[in-house]
Every structure is written in C-alpha cells, then in structure tokens.
PDB file of N, CA and C in Angstrom:
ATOM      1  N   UNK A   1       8.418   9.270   4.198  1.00  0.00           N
ATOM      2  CA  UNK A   1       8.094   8.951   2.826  1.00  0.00           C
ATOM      3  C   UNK A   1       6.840   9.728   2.447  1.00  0.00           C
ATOM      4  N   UNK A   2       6.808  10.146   1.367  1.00  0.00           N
ATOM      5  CA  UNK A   2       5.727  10.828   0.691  1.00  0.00           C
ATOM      6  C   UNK A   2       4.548  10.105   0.268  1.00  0.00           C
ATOM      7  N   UNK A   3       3.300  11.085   0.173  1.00  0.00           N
ATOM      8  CA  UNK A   3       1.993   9.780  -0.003  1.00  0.00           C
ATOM      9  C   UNK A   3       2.062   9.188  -1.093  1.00  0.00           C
ATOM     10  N   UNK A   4       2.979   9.490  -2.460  1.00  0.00           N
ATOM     11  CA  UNK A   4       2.823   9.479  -3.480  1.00  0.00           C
ATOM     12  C   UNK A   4       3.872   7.690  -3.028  1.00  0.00           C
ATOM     13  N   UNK A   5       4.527   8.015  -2.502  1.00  0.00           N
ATOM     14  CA  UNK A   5       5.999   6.909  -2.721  1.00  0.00           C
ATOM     15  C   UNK A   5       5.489   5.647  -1.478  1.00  0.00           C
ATOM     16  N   UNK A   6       4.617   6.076  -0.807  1.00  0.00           N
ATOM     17  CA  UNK A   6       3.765   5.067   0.090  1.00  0.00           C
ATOM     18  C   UNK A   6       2.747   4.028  -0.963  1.00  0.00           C
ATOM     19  N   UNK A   7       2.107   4.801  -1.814  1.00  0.00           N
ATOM     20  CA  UNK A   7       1.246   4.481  -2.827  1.00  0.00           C
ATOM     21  C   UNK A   7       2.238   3.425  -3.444  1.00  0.00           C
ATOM     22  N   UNK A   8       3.107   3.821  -4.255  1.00  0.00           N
ATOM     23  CA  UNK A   8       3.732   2.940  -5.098  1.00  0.00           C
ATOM     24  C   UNK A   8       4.274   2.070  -4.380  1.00  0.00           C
ATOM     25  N   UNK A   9       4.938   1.893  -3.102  1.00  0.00           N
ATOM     26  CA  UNK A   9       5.184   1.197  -2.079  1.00  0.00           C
ATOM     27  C   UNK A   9       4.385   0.088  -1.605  1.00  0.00           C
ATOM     28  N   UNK A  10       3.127   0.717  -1.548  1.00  0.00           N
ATOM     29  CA  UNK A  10       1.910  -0.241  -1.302  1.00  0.00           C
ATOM     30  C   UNK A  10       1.735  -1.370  -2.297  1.00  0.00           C
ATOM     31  N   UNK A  11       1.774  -0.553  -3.638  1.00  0.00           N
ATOM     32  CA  UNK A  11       1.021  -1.144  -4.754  1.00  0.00           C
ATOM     33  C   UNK A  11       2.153  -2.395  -5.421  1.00  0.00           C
ATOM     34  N   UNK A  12       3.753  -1.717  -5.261  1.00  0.00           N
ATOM     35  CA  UNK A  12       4.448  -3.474  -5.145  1.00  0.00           C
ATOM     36  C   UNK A  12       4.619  -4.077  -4.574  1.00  0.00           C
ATOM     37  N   UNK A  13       3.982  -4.043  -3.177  1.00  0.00           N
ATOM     38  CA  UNK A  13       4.465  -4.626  -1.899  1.00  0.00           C
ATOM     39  C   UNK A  13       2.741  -5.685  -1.960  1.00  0.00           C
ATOM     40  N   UNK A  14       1.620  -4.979  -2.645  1.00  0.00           N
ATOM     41  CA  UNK A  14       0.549  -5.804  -3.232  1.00  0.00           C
ATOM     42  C   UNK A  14       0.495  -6.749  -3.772  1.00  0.00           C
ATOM     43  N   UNK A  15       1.581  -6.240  -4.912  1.00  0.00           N
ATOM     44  CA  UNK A  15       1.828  -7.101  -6.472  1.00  0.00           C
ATOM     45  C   UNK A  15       2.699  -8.312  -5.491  1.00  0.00           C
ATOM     46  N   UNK A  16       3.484  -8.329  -5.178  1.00  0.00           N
ATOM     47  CA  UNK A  16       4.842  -9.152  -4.481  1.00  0.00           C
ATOM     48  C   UNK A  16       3.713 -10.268  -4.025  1.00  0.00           C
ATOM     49  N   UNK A  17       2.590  -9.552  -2.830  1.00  0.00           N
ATOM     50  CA  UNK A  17       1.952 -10.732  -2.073  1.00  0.00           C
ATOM     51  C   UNK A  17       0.618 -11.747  -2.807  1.00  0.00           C
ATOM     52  N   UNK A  18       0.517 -11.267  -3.948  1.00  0.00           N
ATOM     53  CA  UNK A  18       0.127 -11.917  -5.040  1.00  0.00           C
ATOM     54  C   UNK A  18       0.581 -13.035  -5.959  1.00  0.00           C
ATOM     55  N   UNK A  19       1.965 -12.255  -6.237  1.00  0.00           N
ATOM     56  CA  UNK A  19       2.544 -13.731  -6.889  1.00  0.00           C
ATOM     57  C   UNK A  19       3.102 -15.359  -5.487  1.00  0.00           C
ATOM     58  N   UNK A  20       2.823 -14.533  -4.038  1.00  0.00           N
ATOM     59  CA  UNK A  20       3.911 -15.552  -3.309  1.00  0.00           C
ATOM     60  C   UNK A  20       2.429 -16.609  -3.256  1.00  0.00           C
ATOM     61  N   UNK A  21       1.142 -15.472  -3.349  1.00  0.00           N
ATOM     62  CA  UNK A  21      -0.225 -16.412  -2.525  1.00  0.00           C
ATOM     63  C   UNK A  21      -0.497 -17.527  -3.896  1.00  0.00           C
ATOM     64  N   UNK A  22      -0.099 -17.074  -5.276  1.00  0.00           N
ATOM     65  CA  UNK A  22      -0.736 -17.717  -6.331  1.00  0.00           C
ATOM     66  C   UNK A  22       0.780 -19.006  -6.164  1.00  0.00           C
ATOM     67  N   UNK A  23       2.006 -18.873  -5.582  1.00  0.00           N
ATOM     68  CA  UNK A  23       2.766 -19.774  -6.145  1.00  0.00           C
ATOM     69  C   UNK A  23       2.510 -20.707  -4.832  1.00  0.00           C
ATOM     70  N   UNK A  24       1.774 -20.237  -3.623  1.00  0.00           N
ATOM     71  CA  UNK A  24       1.449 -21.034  -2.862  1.00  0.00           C
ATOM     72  C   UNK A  24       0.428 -22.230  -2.798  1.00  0.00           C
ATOM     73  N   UNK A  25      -0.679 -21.210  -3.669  1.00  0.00           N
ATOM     74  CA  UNK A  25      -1.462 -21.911  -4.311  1.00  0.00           C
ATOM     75  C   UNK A  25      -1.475 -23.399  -5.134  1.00  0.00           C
ATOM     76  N   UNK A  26      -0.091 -22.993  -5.699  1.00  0.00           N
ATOM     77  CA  UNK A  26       0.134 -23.778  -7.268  1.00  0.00           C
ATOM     78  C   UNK A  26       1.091 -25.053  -6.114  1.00  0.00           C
ATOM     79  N   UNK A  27       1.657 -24.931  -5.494  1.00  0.00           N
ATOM     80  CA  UNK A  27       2.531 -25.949  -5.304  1.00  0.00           C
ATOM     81  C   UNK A  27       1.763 -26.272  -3.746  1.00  0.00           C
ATOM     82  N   UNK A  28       0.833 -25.882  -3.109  1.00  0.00           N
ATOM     83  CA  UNK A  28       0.128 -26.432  -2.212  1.00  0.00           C
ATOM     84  C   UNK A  28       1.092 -26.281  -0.334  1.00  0.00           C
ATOM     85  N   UNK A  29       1.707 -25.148  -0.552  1.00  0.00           N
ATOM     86  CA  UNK A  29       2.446 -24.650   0.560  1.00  0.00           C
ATOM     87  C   UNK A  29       1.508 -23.255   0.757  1.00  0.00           C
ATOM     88  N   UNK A  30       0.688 -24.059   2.048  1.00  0.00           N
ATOM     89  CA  UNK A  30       0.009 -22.800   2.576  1.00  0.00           C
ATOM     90  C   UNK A  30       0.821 -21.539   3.301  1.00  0.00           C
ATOM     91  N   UNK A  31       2.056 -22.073   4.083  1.00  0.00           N
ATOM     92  CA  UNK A  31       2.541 -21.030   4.836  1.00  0.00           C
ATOM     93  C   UNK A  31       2.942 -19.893   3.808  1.00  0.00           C
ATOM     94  N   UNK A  32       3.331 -20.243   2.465  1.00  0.00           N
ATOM     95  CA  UNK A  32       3.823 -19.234   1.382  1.00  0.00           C
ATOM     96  C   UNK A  32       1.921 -18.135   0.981  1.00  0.00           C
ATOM     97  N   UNK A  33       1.070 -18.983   0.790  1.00  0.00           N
ATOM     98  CA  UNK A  33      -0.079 -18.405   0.411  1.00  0.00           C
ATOM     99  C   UNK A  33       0.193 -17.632   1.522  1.00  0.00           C
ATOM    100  N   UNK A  34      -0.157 -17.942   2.443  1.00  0.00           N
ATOM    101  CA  UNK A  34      -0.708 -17.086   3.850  1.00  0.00           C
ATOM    102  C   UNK A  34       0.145 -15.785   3.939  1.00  0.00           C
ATOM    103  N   UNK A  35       1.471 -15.790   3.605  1.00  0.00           N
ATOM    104  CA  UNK A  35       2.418 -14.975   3.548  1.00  0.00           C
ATOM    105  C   UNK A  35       1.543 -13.531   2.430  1.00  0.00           C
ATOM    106  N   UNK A  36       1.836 -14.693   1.300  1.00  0.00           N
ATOM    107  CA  UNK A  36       1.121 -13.957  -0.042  1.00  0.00           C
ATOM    108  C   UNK A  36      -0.271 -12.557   0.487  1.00  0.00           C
ATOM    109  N   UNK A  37      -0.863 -13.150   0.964  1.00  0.00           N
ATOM    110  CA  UNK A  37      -2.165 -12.778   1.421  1.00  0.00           C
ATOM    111  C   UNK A  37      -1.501 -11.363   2.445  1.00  0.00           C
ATOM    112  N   UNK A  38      -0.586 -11.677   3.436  1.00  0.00           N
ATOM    113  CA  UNK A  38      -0.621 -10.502   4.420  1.00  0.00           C
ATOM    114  C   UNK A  38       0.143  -9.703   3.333  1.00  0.00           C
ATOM    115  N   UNK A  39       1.140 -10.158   3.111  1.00  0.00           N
ATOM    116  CA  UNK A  39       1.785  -8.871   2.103  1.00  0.00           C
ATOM    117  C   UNK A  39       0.545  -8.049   1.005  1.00  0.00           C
ATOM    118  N   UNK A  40      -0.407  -8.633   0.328  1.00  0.00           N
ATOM    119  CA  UNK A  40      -1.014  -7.595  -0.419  1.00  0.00           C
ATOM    120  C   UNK A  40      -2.218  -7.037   0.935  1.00  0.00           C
ATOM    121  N   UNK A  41      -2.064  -7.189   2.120  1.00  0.00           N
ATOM    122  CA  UNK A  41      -3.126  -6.809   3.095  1.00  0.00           C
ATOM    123  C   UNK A  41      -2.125  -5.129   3.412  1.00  0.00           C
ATOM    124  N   UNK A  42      -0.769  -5.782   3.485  1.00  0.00           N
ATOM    125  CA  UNK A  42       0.473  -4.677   4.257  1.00  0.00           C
ATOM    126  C   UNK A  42       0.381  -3.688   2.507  1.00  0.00           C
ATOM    127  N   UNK A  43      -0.122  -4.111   1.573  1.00  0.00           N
ATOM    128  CA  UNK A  43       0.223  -3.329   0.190  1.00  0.00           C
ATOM    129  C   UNK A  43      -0.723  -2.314   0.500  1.00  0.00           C
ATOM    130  N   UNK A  44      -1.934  -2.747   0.750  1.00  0.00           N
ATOM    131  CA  UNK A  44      -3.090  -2.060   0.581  1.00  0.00           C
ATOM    132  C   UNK A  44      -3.195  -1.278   1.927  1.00  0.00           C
ATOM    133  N   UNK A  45      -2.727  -1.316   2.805  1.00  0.00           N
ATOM    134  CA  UNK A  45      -2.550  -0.706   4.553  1.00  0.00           C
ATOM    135  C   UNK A  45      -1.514   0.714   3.915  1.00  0.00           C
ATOM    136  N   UNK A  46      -0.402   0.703   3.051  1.00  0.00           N
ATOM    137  CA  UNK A  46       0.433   1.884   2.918  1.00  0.00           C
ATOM    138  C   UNK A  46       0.042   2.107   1.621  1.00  0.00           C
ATOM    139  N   UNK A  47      -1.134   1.582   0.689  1.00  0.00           N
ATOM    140  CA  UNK A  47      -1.582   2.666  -0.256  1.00  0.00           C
ATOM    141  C   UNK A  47      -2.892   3.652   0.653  1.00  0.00           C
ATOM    142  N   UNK A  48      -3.132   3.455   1.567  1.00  0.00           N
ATOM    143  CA  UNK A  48      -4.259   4.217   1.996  1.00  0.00           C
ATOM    144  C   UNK A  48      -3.739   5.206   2.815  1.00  0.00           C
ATOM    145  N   UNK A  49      -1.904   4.854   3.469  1.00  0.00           N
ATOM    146  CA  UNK A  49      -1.617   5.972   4.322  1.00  0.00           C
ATOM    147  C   UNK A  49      -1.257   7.168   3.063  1.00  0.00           C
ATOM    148  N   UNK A  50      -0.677   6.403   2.185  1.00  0.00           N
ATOM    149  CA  UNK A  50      -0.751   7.086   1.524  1.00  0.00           C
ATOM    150  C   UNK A  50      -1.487   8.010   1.042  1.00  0.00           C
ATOM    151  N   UNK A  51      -2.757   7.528   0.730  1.00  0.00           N
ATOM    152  CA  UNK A  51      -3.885   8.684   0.285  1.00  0.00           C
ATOM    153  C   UNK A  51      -3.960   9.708   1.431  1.00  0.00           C
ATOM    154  N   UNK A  52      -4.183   9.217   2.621  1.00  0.00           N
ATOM    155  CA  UNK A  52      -4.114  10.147   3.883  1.00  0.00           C
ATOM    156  C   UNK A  52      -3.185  11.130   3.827  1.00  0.00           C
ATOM    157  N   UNK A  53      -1.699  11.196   3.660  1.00  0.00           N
ATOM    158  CA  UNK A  53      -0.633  11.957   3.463  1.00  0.00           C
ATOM    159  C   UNK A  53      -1.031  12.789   2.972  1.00  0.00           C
ATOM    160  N   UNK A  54      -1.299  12.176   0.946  1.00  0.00           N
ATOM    161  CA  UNK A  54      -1.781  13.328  -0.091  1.00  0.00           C
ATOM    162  C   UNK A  54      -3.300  14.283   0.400  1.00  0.00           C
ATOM    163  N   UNK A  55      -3.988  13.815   1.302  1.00  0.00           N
ATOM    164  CA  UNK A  55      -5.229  14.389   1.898  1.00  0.00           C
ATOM    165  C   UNK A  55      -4.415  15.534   2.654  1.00  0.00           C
ATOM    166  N   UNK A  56      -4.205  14.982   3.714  1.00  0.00           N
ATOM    167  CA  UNK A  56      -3.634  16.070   4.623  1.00  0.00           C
ATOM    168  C   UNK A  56      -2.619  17.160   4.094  1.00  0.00           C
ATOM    169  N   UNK A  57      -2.174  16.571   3.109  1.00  0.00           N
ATOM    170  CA  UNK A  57      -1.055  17.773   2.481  1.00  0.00           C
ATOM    171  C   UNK A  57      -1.978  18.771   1.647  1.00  0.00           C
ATOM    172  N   UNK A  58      -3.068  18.373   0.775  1.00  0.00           N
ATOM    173  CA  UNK A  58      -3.526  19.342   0.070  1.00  0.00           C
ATOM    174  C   UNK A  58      -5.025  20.087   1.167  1.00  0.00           C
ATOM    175  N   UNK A  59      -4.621  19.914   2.308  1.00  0.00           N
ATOM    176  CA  UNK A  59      -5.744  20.064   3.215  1.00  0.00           C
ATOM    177  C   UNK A  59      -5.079  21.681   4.168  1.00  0.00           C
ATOM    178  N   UNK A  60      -3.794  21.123   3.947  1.00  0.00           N
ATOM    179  CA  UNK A  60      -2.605  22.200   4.599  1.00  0.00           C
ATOM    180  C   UNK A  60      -2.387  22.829   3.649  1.00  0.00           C
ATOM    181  N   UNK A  61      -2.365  22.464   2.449  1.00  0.00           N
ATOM    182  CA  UNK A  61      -1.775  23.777   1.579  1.00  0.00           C
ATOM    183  C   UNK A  61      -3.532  24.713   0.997  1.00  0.00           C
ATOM    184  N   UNK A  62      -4.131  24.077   1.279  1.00  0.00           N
ATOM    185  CA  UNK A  62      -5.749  24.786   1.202  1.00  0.00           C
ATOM    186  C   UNK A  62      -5.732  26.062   2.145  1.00  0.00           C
ATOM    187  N   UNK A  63      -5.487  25.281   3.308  1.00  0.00           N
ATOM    188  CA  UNK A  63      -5.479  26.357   4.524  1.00  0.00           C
ATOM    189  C   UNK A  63      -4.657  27.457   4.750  1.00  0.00           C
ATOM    190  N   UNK A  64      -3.598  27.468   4.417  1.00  0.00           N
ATOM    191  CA  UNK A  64      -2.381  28.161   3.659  1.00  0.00           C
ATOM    192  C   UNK A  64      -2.653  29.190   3.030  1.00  0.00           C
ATOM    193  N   UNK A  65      -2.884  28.945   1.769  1.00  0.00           N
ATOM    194  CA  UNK A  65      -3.143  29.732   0.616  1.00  0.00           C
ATOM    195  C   UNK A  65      -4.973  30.412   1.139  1.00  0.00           C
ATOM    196  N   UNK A  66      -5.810  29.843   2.231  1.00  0.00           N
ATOM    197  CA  UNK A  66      -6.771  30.747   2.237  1.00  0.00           C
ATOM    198  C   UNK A  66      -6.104  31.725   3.396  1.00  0.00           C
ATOM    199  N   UNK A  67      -5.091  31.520   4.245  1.00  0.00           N
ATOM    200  CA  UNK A  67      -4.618  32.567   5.391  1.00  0.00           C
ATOM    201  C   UNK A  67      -3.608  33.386   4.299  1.00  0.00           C
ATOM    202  N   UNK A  68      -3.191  33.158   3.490  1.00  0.00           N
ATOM    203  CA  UNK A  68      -2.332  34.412   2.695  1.00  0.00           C
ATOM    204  C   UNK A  68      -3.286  35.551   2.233  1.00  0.00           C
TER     205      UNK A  68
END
C-alpha cells in the first residue's frame, strides 16, 4: 500500500475508533471504549507509516534525479 492510502487508512481506521470509544462511553461498556481507543492508536500507527513511505519515496526519487 502506498503512503498516501496508509494515511487515509489510518485516518478512518482513527475516525472508526472514535465513534466505538464515545459509544462506549455513552452506554458505559468499557470493553467497546477500550476497543475505541486501540483502533484510533492502530489509526495513528499507519498514518505515520505512512508519512515514512512518502519520506522515503521522495528521498529515492531525490537521489535519483541527483545521479542522472
């Protein structure tokens, strides 16, 4: 997967563990919060590989274009 599609990956896989922690919240079922919570932890873990990807890719195409 691309850093770009890790990012967006991350960022609903964030959103998702947000609504489970707030409906855990609301109805007083911690195992759902707790859930809530790792999923926007796992959102924010593949928006950063993400950034890494897009790093390393424009890090390789730097190096690239200075050996041409």
């Amino acid at each position: 997967m691309s850093g770009l599609g890790d990012k967006i990956k991350g960022k609903a896989q964030e959103a998702v563990g947000a609504a489970k922690e707030g409906a855990g919240k609301a109805t007083g079922d911690t195992d759902t919060q707790a859930s809530g919570t790792a999923d926007q932890v796992k959102g924010k873990v593949d928006q950063a590989k993400g950034g890494v990807k897009e790093t390393a890719s424009d890090i390789k195409q730097t190096v690239k274009d200075k050996a041409d």
